[in-house]
Protein backbone atom coordinates (compact mmCIF):
# COMPACT_ATOMS: atom_id res chain seq x y z
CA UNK A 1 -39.17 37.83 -75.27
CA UNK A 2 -38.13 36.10 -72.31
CA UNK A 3 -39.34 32.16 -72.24
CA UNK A 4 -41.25 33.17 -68.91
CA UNK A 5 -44.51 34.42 -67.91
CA UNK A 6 -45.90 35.80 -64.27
CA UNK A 7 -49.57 35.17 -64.30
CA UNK A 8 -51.52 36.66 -61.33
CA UNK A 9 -52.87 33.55 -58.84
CA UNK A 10 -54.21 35.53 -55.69
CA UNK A 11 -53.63 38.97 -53.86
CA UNK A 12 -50.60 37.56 -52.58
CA UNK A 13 -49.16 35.09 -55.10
CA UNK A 14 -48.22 34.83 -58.76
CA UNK A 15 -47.28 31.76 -60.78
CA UNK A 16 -44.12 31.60 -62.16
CA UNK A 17 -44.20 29.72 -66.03
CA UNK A 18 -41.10 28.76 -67.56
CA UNK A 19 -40.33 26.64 -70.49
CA UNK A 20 -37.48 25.29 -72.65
CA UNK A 21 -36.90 22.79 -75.33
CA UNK A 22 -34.32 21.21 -77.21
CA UNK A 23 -34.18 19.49 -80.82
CA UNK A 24 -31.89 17.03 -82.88
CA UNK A 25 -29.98 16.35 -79.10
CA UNK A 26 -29.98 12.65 -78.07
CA UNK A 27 -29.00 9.19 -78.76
CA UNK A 28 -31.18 8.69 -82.48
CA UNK A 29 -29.41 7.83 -85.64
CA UNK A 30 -30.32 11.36 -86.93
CA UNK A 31 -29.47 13.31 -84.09
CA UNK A 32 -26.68 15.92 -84.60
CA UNK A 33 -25.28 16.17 -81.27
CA UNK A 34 -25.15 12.67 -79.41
CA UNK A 35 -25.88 13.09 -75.49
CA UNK A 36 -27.60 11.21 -72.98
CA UNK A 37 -31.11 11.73 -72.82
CA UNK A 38 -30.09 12.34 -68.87
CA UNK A 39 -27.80 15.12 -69.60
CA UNK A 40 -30.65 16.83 -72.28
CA UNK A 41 -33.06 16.51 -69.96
CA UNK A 42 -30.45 18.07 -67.30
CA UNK A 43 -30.09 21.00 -69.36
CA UNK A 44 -33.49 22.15 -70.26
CA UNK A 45 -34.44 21.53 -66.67
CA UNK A 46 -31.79 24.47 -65.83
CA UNK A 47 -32.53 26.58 -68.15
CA UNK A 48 -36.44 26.60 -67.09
CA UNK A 49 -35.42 26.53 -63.35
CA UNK A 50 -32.97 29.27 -63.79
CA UNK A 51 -35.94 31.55 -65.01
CA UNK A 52 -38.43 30.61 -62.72
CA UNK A 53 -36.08 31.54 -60.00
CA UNK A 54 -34.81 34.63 -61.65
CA UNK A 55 -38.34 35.86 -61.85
CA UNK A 56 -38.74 35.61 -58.08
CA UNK A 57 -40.35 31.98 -58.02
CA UNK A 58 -39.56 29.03 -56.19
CA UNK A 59 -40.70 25.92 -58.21
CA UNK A 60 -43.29 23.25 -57.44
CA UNK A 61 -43.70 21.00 -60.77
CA UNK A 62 -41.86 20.14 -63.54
CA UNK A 63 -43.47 19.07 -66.78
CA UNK A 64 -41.17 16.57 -69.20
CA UNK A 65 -42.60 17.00 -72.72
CA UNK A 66 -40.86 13.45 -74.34
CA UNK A 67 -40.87 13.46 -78.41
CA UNK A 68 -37.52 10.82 -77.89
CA UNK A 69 -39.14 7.77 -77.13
CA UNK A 70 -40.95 5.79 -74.09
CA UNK A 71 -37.28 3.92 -73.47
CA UNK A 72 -36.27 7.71 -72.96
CA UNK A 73 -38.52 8.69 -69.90
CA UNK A 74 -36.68 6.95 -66.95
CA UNK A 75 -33.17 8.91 -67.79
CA UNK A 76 -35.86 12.46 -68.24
CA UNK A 77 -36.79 11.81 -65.07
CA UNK A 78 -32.91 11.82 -63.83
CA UNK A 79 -31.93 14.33 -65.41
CA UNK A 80 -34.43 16.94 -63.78
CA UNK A 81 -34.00 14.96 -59.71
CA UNK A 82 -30.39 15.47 -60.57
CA UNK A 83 -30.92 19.35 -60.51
CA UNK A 84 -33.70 19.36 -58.31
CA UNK A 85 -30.83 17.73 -55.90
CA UNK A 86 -28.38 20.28 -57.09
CA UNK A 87 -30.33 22.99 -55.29
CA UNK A 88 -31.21 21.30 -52.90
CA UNK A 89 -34.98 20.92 -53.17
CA UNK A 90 -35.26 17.31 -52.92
CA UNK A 91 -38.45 16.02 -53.28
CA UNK A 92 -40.29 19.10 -52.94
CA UNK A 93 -40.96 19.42 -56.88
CA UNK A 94 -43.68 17.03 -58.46
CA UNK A 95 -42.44 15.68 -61.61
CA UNK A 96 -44.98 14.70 -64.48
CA UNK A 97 -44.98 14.89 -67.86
CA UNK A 98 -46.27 13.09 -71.29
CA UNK A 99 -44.95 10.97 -74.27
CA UNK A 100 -45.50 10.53 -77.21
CA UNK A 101 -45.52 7.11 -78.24
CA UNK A 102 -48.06 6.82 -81.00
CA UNK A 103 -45.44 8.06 -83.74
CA UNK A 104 -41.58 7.70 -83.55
CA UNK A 105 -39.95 10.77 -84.67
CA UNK A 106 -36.14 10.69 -86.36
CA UNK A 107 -34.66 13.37 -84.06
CA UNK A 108 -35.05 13.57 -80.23
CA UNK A 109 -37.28 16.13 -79.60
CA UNK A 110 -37.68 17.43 -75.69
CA UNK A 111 -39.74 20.24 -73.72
CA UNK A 112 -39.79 21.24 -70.40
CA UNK A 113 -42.08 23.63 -68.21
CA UNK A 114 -40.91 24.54 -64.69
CA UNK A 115 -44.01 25.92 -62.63
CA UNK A 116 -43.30 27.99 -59.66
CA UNK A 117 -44.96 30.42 -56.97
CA UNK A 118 -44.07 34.13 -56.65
CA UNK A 119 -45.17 36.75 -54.37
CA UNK A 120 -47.30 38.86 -56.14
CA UNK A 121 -45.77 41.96 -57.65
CA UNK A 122 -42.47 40.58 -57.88
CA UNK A 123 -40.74 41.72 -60.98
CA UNK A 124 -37.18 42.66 -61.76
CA UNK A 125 -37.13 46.54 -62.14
CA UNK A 126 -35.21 48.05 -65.05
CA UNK A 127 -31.76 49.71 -64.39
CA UNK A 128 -29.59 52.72 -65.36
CA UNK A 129 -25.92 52.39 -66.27
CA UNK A 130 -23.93 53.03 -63.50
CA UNK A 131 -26.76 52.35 -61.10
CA UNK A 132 -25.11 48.84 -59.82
CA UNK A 133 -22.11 46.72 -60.59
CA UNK A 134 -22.36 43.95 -63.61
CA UNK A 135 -20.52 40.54 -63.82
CA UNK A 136 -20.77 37.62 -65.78
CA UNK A 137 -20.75 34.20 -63.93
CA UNK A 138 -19.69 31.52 -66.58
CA UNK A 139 -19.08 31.39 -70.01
CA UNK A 140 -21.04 31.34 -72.91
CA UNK A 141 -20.92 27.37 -73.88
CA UNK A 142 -23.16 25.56 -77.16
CA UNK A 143 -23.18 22.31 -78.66
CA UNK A 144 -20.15 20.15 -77.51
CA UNK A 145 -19.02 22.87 -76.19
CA UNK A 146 -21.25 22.19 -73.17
CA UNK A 147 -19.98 18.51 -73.03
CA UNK A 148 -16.56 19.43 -73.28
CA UNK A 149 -15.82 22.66 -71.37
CA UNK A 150 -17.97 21.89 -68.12
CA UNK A 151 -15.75 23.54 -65.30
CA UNK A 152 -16.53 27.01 -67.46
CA UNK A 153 -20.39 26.06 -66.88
CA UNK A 154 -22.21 28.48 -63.78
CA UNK A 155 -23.68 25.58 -61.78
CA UNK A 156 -27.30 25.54 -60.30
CA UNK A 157 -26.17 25.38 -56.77
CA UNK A 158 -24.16 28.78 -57.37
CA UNK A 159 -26.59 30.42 -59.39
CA UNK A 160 -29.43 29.17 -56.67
CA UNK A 161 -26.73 30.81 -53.69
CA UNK A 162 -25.83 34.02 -55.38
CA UNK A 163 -30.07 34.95 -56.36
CA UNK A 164 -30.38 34.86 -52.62
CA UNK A 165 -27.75 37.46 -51.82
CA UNK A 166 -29.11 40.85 -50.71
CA UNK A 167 -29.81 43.77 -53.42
CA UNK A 168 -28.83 40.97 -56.52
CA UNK A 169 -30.91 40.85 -59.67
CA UNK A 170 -29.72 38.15 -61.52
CA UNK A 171 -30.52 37.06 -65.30
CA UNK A 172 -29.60 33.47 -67.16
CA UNK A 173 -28.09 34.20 -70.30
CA UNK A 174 -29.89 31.74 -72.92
CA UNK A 175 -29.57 31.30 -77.09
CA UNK A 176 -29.52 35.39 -77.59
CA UNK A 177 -26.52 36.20 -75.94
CA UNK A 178 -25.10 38.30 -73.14
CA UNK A 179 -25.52 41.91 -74.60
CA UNK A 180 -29.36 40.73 -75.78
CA UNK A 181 -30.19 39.92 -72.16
CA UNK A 182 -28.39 43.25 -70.34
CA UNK A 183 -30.72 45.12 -73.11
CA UNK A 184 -33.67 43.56 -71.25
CA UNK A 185 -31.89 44.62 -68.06
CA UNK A 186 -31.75 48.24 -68.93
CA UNK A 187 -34.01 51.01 -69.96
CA UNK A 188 -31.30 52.70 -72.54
CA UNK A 189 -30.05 50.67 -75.01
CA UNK A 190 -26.36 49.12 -74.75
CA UNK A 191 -24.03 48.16 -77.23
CA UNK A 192 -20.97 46.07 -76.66
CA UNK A 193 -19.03 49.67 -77.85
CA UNK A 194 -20.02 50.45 -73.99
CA UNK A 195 -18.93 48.04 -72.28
CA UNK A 196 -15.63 45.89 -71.50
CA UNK A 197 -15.78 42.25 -70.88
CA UNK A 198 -13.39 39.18 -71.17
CA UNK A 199 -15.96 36.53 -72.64
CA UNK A 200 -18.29 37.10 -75.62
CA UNK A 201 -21.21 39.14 -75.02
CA UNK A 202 -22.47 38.05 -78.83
CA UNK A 203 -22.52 34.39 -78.55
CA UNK A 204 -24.85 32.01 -77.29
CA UNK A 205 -25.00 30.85 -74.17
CA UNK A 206 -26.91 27.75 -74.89
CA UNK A 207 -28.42 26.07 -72.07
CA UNK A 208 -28.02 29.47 -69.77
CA UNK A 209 -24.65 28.38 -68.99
CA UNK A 210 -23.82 31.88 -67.63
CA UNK A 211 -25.79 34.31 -65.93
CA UNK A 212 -25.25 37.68 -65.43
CA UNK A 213 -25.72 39.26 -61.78
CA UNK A 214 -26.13 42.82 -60.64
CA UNK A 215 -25.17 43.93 -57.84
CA UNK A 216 -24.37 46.67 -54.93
CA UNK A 217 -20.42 47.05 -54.70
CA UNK A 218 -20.33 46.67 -50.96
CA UNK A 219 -21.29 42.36 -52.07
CA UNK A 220 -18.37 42.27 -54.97
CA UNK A 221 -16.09 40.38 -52.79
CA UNK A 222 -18.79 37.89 -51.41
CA UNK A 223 -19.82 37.29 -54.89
CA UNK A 224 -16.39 36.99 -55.81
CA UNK A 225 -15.84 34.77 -53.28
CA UNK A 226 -18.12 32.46 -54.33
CA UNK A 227 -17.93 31.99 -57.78
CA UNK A 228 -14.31 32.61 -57.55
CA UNK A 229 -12.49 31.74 -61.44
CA UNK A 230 -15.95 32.16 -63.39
CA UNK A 231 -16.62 35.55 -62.66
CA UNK A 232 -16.17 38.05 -65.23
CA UNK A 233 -16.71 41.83 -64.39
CA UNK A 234 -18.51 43.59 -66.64
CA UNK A 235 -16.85 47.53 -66.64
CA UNK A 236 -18.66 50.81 -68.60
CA UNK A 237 -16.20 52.22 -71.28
């Protein structure tokens, strides 16, 4: 299951619904990986943003789901204008959101929904091995990994520059790994027996800190190009 759903608005236009969350990531006493609630909030903003835009969308609002604490809500709010910035959308995006401030829970606790417009039939279509060419863009990053290991991490702006590059289909890598999400690509299934890679194609990727991107070989070198160190060619055995 992707954490994204197309739902039919008009003749001409779907909405694009994507969501992400994140638990026991903050600044509270019980919290098991201490970060900024700017940087969480950062993070699951990507990850939403990155699916919305995979599936074809362009995003309007962002909802901030806060379960840290009302002191929380100002650095939220950063975190998602600092990607908004990132690619370059400004203030385009309405940002709203709720908290909950009746209880006080242990744990920092955070959602986010990314709401977008599509075209209307807009759907990545399901390939055949050999069809295109496969790389990875970024590594597969979790937990303080993510903290520590940022110049590995695909950023929004490249992600944002590559999906608009002719005949691409590109696809965030999230908590499932690399080989789970070319499986949704595909319509055989793949095993990482088939294919050669030099990052992990098992582990997770966290907070969609690599995608993968498919693509015509006559736009290798412009991808290349661009992402220049983090891309990692994917090759059929």
């Amino acid at each position: 299951m992707r954490d994204v759903s197309i739902i039919p608005f008009s003749e001409n236009e779907s909405i694009i619904v994507a969501v992400d969350n994140s638990g026991a990531i903050g600044m509270k006493e019980y919290d098991e990986l201490k970060a900024p609630y700017s940087i969480i909030s950062y993070f699951a903003f990507r990850t939403s943003v990155m699916e919305c835009i995979a599936a074809g969308g362009h995003p309007f609002s962002v909802i901030i789901h806060n379960l840290c604490d009302d002191d929380a809500w100002l650095e939220l709010v950063n975190g998602v204008q600092s990607g908004l910035e990132e690619l370059g959308f400004g203030h385009d995006v309405h940002i709203t959101g709720s908290t909950e401030s009746n209880f006080s829970l242990k744990q920092s606790v955070l959602g986010m929904t990314v709401l977008g417009k599509a075209a209307a039939g807009k759907n990545q279509p399901k390939l055949y091995m050999g069809e295109q060419q496969l790389a990875v863009i970024g590594l597969p990053l979790v937990g303080k990994e993510v903290m520590e290991k940022q110049e590995e991490i695909a950023p929004l702006s490249l992600f944002y520059e590559i999906s608009r590059i002719e005949g691409v289909i590109i696809i965030p890598v999230g908590s499932k790994g690399i080989l789970y999400e070319l499986n949704q690509f595909f319509s055989e299934e793949i095993s990482d027996q088939l294919i050669q890679v030099d990052v992990d194609v098992l582990k997770s990727s966290g907070p969609s800190t690599c995608f993968i991107v498919s693509y015509p070989i006559q736009q290798e070198n412009v991808i290349k190009t661009r992402a220049q160190s983090l891309f990692h060619p994917i090759r059929w055995i």
